[in-house]
N, C-alpha and C. Protein backbone atom coordinates (compact mmCIF):
# COMPACT_ATOMS: atom_id res chain seq x y z
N UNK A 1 -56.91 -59.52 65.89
CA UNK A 1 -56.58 -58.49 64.94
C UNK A 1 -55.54 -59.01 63.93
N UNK A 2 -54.58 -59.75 64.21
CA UNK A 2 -53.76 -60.52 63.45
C UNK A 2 -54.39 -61.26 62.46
N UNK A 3 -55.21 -62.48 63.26
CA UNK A 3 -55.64 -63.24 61.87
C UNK A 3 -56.32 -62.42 61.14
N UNK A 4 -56.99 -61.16 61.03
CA UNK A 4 -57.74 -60.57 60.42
C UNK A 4 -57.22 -59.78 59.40
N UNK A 5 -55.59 -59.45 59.87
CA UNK A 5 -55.10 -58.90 58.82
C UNK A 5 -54.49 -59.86 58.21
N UNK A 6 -53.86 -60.66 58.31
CA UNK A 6 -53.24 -61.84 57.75
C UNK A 6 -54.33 -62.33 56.73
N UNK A 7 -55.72 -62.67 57.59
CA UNK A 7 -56.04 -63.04 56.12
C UNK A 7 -56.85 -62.34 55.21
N UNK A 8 -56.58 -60.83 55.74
CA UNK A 8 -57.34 -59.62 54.17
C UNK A 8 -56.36 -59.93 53.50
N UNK A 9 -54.65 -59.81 53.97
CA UNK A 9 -53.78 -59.65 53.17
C UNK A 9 -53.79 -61.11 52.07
N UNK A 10 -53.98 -62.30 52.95
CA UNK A 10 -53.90 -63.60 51.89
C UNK A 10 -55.05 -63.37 50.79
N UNK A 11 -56.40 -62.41 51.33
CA UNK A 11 -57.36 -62.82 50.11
C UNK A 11 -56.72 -61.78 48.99
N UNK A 12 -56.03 -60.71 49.43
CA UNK A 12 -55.76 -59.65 48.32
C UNK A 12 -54.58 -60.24 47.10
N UNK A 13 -53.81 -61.38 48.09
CA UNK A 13 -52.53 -61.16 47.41
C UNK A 13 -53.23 -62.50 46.15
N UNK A 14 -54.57 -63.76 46.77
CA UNK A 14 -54.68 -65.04 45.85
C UNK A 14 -55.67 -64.13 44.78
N UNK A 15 -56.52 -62.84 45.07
CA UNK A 15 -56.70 -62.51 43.85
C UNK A 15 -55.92 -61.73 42.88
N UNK A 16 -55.21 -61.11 43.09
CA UNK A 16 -54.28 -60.22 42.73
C UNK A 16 -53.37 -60.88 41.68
N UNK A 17 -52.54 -61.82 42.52
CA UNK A 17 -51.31 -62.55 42.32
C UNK A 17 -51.83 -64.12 42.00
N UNK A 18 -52.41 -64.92 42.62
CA UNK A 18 -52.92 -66.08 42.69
C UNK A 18 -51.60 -66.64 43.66
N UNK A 19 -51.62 -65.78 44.86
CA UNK A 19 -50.71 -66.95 45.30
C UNK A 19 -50.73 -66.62 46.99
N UNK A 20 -50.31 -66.73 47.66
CA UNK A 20 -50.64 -66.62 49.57
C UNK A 20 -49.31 -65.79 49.57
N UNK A 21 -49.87 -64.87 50.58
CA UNK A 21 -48.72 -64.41 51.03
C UNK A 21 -47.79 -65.13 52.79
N UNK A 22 -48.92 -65.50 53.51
CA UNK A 22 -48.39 -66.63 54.23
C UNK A 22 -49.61 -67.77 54.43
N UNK A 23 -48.80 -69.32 55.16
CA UNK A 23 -49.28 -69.93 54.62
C UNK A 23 -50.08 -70.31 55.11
N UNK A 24 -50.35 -70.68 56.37
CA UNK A 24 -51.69 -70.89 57.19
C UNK A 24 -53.00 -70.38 57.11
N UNK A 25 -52.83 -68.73 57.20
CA UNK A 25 -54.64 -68.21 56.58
C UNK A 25 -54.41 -68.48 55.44
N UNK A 26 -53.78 -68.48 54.54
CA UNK A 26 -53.74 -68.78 53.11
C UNK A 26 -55.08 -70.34 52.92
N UNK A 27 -54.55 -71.36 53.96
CA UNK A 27 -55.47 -72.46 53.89
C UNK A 27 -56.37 -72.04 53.91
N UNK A 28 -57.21 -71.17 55.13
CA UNK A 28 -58.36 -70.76 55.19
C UNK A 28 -58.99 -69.98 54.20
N UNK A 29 -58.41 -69.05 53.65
CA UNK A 29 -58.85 -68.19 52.33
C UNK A 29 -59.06 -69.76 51.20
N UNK A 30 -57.89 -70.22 51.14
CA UNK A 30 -58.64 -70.78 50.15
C UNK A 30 -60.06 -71.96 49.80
N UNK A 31 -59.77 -72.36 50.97
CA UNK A 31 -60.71 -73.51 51.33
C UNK A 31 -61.97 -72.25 50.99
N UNK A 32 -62.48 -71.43 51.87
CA UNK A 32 -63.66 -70.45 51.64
C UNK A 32 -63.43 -70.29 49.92
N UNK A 33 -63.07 -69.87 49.49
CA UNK A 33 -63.08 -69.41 48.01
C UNK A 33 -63.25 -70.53 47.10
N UNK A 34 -63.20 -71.42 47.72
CA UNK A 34 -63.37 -72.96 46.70
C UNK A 34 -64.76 -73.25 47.36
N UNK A 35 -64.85 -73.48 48.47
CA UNK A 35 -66.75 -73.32 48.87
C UNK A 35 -67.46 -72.05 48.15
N UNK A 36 -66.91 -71.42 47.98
CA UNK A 36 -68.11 -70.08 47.13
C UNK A 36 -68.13 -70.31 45.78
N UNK A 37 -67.04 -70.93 45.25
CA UNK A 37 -66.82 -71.48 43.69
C UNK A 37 -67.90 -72.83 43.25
N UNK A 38 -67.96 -73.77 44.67
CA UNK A 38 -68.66 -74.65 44.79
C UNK A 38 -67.69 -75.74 43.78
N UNK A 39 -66.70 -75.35 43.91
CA UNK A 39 -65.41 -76.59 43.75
C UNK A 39 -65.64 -77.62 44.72
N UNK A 40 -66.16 -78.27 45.14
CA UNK A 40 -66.13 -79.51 45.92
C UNK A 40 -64.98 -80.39 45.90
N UNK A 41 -64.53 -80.87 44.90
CA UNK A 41 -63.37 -81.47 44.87
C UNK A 41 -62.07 -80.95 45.58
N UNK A 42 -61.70 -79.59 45.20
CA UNK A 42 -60.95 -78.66 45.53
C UNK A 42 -61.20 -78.10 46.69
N UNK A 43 -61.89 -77.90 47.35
CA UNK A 43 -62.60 -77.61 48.70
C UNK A 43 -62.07 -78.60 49.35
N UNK A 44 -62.73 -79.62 49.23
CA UNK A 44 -62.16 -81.13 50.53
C UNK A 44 -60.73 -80.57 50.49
N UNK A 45 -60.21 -80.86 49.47
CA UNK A 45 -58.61 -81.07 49.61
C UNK A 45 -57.87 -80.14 50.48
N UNK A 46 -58.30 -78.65 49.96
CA UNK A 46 -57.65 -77.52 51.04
C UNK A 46 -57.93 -77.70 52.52
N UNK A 47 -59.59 -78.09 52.69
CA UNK A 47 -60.11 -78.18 53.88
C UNK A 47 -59.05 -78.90 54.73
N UNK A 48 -58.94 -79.98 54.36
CA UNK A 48 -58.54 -81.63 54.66
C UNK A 48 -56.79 -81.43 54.83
């Protein structure tokens, strides 16, 4: 239930704000959002 709110809250705050509100799901939000962008470059990196 934690990570789940942790990371609605990270996806609300990187569209909102463009920025994580903490930092660990933050990785995960972003890595996903750069795979749906089909950023590849940007993807590895967060992934990685």
């Amino acid at each position: 239930m934690l990570a789940l709110v942790a990371g609605s809250m990270d996806a609300w705050t990187l569209f909102s704000a463009q920025t994580f509100a903490t930092g660990q799901s933050g990785d995960v939000v972003q890595s996903g959002y750069r795979l749906v962008q089909r950023d590849w470059q940007a993807f590895s990196f967060s992934a990685l």
